[in-house]
Protein backbone atom coordinates (compact mmCIF):
# COMPACT_ATOMS: atom_id res chain seq x y z
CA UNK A 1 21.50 20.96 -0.60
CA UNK A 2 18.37 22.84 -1.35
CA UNK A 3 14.92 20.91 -1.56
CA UNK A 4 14.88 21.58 -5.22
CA UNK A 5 17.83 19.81 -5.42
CA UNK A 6 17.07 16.82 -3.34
CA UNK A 7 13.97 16.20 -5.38
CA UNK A 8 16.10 16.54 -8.59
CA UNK A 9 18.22 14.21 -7.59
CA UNK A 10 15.15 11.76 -6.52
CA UNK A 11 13.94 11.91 -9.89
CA UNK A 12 17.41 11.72 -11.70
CA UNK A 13 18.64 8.98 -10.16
CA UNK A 14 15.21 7.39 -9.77
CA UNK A 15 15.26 7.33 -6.35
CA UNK A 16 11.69 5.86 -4.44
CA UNK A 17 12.67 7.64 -1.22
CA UNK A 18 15.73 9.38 0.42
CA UNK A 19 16.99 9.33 3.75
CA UNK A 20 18.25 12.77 5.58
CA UNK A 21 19.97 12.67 8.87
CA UNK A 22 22.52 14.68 10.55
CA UNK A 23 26.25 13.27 10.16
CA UNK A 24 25.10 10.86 7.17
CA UNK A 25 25.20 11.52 3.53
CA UNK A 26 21.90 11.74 1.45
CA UNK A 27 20.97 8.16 0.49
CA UNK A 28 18.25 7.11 -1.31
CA UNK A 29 16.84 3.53 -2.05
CA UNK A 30 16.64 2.44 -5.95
CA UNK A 31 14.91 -0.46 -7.11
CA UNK A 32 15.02 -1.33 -3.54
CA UNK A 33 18.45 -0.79 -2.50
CA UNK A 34 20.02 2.02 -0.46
CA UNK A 35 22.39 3.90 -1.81
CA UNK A 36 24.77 6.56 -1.11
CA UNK A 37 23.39 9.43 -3.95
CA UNK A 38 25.81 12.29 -2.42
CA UNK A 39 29.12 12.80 -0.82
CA UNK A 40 28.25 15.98 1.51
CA UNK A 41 27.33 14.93 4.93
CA UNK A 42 24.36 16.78 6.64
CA UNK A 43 25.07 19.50 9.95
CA UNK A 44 22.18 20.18 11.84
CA UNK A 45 22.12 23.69 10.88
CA UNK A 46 21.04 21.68 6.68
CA UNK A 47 18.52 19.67 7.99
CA UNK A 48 16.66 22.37 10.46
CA UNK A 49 17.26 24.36 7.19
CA UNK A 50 15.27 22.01 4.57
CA UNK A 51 13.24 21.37 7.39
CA UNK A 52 12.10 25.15 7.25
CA UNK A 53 11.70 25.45 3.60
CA UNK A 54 9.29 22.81 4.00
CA UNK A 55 7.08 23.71 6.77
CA UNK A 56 5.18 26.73 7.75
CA UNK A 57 6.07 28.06 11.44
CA UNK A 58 2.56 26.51 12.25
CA UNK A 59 3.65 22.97 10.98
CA UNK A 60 7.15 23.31 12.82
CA UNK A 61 5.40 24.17 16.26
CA UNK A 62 3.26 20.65 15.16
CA UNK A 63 6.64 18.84 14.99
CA UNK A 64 8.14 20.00 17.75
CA UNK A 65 5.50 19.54 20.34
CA UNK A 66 4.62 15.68 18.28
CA UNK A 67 8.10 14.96 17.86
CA UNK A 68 6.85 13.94 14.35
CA UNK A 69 5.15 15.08 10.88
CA UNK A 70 3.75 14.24 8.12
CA UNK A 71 2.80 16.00 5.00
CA UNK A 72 2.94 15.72 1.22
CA UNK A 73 4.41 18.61 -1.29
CA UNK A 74 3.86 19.17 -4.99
CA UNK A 75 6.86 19.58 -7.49
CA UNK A 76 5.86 20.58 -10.86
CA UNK A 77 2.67 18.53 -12.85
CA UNK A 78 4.18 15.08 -12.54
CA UNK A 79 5.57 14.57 -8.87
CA UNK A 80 4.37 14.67 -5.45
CA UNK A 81 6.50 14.20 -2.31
CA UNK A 82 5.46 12.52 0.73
CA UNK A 83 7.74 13.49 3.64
CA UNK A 84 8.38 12.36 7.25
CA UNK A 85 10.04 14.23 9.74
CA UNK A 86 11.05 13.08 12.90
CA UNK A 87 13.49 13.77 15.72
CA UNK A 88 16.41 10.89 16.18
CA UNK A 89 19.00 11.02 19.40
CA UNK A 90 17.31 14.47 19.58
CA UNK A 91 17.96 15.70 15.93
CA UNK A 92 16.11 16.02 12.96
CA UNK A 93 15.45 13.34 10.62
CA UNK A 94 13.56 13.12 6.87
CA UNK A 95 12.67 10.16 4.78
CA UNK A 96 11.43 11.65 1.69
CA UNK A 97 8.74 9.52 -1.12
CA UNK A 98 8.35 10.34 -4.46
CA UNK A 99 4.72 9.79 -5.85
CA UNK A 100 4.41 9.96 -9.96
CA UNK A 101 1.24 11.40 -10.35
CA UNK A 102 0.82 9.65 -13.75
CA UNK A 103 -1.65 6.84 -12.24
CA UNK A 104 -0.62 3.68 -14.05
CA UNK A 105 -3.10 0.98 -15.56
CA UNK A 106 -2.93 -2.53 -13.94
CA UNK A 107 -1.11 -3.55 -17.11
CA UNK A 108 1.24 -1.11 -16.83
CA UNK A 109 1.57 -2.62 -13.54
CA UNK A 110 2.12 -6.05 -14.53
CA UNK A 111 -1.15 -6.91 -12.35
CA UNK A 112 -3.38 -9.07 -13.09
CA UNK A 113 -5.92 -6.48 -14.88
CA UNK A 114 -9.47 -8.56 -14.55
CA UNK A 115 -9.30 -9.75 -11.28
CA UNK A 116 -8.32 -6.11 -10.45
CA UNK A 117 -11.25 -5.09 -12.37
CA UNK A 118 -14.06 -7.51 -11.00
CA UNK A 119 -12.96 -6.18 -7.37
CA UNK A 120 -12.94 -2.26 -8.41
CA UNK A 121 -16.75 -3.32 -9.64
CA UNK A 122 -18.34 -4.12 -6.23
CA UNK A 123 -20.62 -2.34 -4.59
CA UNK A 124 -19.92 -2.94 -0.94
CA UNK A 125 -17.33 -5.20 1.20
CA UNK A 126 -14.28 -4.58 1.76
CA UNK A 127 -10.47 -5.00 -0.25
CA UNK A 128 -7.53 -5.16 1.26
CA UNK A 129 -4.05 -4.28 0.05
CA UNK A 130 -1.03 -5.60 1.84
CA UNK A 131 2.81 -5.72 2.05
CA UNK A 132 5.50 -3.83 3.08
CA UNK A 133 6.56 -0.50 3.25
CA UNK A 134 7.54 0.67 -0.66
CA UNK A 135 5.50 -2.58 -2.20
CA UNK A 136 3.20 -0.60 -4.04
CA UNK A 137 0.11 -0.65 -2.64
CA UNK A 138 -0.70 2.89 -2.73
CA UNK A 139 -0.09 3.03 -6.75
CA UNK A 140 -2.32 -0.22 -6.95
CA UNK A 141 -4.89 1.54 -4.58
CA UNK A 142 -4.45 4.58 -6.83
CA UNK A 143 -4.81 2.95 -10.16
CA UNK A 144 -7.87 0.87 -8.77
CA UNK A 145 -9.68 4.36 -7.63
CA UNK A 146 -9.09 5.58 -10.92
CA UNK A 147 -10.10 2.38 -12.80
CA UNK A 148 -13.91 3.42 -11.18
CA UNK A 149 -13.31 6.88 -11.86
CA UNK A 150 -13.13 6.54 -15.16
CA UNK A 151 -15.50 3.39 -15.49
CA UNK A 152 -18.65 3.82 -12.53
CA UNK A 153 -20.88 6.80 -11.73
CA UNK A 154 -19.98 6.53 -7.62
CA UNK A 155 -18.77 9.05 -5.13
CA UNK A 156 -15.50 8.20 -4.18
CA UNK A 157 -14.15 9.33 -0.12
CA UNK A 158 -10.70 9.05 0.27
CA UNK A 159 -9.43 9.53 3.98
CA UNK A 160 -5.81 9.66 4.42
CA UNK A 161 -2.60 10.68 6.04
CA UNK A 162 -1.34 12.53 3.69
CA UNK A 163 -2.55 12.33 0.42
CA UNK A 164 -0.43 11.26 -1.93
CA UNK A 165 -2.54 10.98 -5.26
CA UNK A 166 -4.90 13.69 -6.48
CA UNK A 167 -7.55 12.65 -9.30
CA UNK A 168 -9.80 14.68 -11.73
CA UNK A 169 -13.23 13.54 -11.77
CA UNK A 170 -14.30 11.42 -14.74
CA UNK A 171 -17.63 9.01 -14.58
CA UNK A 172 -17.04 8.97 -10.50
CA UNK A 173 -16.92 12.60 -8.02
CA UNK A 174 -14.11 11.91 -5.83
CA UNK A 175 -13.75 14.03 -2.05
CA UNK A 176 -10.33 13.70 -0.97
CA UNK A 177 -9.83 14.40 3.25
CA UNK A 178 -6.38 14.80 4.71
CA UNK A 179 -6.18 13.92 8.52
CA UNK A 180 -4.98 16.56 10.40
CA UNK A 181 -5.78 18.98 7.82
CA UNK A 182 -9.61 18.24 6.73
CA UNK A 183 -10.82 15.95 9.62
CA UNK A 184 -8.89 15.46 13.18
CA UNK A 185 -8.52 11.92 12.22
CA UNK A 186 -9.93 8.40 10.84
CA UNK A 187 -12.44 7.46 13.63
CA UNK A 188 -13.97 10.94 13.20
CA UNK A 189 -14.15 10.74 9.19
CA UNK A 190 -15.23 7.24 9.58
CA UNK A 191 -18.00 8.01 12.01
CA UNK A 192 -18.77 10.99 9.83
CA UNK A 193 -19.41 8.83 6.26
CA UNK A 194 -22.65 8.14 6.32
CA UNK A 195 -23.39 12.29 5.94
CA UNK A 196 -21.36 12.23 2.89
CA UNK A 197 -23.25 9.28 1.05
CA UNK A 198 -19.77 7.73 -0.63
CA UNK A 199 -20.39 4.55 -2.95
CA UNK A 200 -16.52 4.08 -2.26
CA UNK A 201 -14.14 4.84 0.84
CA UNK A 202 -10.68 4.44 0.26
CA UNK A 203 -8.75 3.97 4.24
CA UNK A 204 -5.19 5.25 3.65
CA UNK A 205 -4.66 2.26 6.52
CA UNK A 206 -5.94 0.29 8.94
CA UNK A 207 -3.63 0.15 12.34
CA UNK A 208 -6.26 -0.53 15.05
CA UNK A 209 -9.21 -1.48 16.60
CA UNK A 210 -11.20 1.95 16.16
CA UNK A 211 -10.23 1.89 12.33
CA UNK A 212 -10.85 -1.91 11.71
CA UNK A 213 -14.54 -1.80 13.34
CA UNK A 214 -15.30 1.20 11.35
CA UNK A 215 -14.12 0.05 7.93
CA UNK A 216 -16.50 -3.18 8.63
CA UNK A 217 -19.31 -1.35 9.98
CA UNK A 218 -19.23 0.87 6.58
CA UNK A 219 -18.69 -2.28 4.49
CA UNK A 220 -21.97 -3.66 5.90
CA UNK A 221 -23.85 -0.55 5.60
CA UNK A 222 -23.58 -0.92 1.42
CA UNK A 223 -20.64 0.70 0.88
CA UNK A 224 -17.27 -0.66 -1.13
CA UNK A 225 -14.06 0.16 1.61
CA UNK A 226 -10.85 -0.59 0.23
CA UNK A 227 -7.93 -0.21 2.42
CA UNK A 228 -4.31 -1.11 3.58
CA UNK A 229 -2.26 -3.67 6.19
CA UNK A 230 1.04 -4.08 6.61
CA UNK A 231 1.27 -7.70 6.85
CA UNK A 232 3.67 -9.96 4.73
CA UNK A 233 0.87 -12.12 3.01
CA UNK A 234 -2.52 -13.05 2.22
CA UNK A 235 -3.12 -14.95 4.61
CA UNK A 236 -1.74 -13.56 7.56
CA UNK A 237 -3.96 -10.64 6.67
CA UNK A 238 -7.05 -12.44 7.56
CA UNK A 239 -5.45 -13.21 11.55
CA UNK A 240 -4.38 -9.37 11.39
CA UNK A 241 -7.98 -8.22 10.86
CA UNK A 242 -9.17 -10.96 13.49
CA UNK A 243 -6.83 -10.05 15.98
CA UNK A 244 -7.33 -6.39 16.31
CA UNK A 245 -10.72 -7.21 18.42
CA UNK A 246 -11.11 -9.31 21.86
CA UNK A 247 -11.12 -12.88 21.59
CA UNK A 248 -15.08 -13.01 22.46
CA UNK A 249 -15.53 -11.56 19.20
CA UNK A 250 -13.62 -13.21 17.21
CA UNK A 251 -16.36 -15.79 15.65
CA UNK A 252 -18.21 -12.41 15.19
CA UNK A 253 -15.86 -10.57 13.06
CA UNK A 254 -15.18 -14.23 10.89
CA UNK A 255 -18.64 -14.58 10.32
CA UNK A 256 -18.24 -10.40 9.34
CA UNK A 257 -15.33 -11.64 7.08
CA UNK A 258 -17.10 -14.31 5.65
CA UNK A 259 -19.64 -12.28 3.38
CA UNK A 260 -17.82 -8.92 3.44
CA UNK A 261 -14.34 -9.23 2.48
CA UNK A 262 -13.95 -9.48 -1.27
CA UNK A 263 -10.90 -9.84 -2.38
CA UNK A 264 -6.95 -9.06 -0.39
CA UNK A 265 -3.99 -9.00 -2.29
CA UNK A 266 -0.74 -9.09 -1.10
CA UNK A 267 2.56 -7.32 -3.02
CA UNK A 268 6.32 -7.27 -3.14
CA UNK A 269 8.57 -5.44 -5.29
CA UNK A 270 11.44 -7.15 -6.58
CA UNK A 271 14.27 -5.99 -9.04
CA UNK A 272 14.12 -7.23 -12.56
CA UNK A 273 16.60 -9.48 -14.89
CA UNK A 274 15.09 -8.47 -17.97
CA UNK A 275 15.71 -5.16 -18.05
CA UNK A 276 16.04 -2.13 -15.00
CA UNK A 277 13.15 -1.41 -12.79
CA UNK A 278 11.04 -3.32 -10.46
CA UNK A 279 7.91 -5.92 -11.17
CA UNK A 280 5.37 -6.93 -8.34
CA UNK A 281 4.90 -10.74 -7.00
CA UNK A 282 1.54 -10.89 -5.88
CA UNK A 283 -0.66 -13.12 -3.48
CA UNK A 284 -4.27 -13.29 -3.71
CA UNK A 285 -7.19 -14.01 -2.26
CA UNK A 286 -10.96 -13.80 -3.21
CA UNK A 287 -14.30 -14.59 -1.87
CA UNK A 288 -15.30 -18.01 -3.54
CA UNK A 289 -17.67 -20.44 -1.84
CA UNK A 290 -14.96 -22.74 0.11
CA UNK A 291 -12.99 -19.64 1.30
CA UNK A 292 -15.80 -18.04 2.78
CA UNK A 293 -16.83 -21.33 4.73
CA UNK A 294 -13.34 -21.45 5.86
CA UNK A 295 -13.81 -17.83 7.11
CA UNK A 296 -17.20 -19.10 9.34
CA UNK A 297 -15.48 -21.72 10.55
CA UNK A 298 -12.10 -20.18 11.26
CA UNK A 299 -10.20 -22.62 9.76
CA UNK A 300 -7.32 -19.97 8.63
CA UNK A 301 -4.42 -22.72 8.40
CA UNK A 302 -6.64 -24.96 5.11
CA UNK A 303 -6.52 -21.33 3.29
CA UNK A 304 -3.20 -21.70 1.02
CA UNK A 305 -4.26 -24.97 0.08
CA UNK A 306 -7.35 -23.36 -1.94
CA UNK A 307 -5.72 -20.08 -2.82
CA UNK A 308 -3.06 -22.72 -4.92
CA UNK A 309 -6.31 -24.19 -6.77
CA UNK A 310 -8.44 -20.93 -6.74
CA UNK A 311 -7.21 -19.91 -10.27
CA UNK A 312 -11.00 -19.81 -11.38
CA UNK A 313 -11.46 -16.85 -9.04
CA UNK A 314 -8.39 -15.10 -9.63
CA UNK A 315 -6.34 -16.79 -6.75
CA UNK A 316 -2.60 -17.31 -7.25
CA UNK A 317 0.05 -17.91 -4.10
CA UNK A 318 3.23 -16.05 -4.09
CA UNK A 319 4.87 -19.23 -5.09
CA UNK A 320 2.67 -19.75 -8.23
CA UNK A 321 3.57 -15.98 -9.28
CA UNK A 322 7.31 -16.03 -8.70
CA UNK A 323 7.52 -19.76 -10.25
CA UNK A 324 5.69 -17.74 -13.47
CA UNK A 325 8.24 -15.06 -12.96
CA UNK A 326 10.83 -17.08 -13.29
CA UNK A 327 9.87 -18.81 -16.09
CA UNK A 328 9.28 -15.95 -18.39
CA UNK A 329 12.89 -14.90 -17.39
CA UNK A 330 11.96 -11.28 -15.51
CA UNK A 331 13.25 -12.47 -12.33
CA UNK A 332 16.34 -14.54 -11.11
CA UNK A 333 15.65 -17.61 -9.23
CA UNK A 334 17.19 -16.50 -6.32
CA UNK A 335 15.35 -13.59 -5.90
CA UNK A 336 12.41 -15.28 -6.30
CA UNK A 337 13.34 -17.51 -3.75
CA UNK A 338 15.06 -15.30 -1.20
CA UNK A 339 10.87 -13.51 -1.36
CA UNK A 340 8.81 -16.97 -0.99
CA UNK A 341 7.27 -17.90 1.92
CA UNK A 342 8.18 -21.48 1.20
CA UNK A 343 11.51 -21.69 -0.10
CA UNK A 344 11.55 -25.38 -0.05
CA UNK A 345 8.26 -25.84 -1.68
CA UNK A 346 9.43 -23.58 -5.22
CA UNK A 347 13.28 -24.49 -4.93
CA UNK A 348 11.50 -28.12 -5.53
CA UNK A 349 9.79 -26.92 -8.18
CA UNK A 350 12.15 -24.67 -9.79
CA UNK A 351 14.18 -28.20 -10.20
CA UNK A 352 11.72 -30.14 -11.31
CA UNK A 353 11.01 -27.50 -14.32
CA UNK A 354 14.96 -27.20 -15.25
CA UNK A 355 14.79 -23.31 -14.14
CA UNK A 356 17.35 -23.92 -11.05
């Protein structure tokens, strides 16, 4: 197969990402599942062969010496590719993204659009988006940036590895930097901000302590960071950020937390009953009065208790979202409960309300 005709097939068969390896046939995940999407198994000589088509010689000697790359590839006006490349018992290996560059509205996203909104209209702290690999933060993190871009006169920084969205500048000027490409990497565009006088830095994601102290420091300085975790809810998100420093500064960073981080929300894509495609459950938190003493005086554990009543800031629990879920029929019960956090908790409640 040619690349042409792997990204065809990506967008035919609506295919999130596809998985190339030598002795296995192309397979692709779709609405979450993988999925054989062709019977023709790979050789080594296909896969150094996309590989090439790919890459410049440049970018293969990159690979070869890193034993990894990443990049991102247009095809046509509407899609962009994200690609990974590795090397696997010593051959090559490709998991291939699709990005729709048609930036969706939180609406379209079935998001909640206002809390959404009131966190895109900060000026400074700091917004985390969280979940797993293919939950969709980087389209909510795409359709927030554009949601100021078309709405606030700011200067929007992105920093990330690769990027995967492009925008056009509306109300907001927006400076996109690749690492790698545009800046050796995050703690030298981080320490480099201040130069370039953003009103917005988008982190493509935050994996250490280098990144993490950075994205604070620019949060206090006045500016709004938004960024990503991988980390399977709200909550948890909160230890992750705590526990990339020492434990002597852990009451430092809370108290950091406490005033700083506006809003997190968590995602996870799950397969609809209504009709085909995917619809996000969502956890989040914001900064109200009682969670920001909780953040002062670490008391992590009492947090779900007042994200479950926090609906006057915007909060809502996974379980309150997949309970709604279920009730407007998009999702099946059991999906909603083989994705909650406390099974035993919305089974209970999923009784009680006749929808189990």
């Amino acid at each position: 197969m040619t690349v042409k005709e792997i990204f065809d097939k990506m967008i035919e068969k609506e295919a999130s990402d596809v998985f190339i390896r030598v002795g296995s046939r192309l397979h692709g995940r779709i609405f979450t599942e993988v999925k054989e999407m062709d019977g023709n198994e790979f050789t080594s000589a296909d896969v150094e062969r996309i590989v090439s088509e790919m890459l410049k010689p440049e970018e293969i000697d990159i690979l070869q010496r890193n034993r990894s790359y990443e990049f991102a590839c247009w095809y046509s006006k509407e899609w962009r590719f994200r690609v990974g490349v590795f090397y696997q018992r010593n051959t090559l290996s490709l998991v291939i993204r699709k990005v729709n560059l048609r930036i969706p509205t939180f609406k379209e996203l079935n998001l909640p659009d206002k809390v959404l909104e009131n966190f895109c209209g900060q000026r400074r702290g700091l917004i985390l988006l969280t979940g797993t690999t293919g939950s969709g933060k980087s389209t909510t993190i795409a359709s927030m940036i554009e949601f100021i871009n078309q709405n606030f006169y700011r200067h929007i920084l992105t920093i990330e590895e690769p990027i995967e969205f492009t925008f056009e500048d509306k109300k907001s000027i927006i400076n996109q930097r690749e690492i790698g490409k545009d800046v050796s990497n995050y703690e030298d565009a981080l320490r480099q901000f201040t130069v370039h006088s953003p009103d917005v830095i988008y982190i493509g994601n935050i994996r250490d302590y280098e990144t993490c102290k950075a994205a604070l420091t620019a949060a206090e300085t006045g500016v709004l960071v938004i960024s990503s975790l991988h980390t399977v809810n709200a909550s948890s998100t909160v230890e992750r950020i705590v526990n990339f420093f020492p434990p002597h500064q852990h009451a430092s960073v809370m108290s950091q937390l406490s005033s700083l981080l506006k809003g997190v929300i968590s995602l996870r894509l799950i397969p609809r009953v209504d009709k085909e495609g995917l619809i996000p459950a969502y956890e989040i938190i914001a900064l109200s009065p009682t969670i920001a003493r909780l953040l002062r005086e670490n008391k992590l554990w009492e947090m779900p208790k007042y994200i479950v009543s926090g609906d006057i800031y915007g909060m809502k629990s996974f379980n309150q979202c997949l309970f709604e879920l279920v009730k407007e029929k998009k999702i099946s019960p059991m999906l909603a409960l083989d994705n909650s956090d406390k099974k035993e908790e919305l089974e209970l409640n999923l009784r009680n309300n006749g929808l189990l």
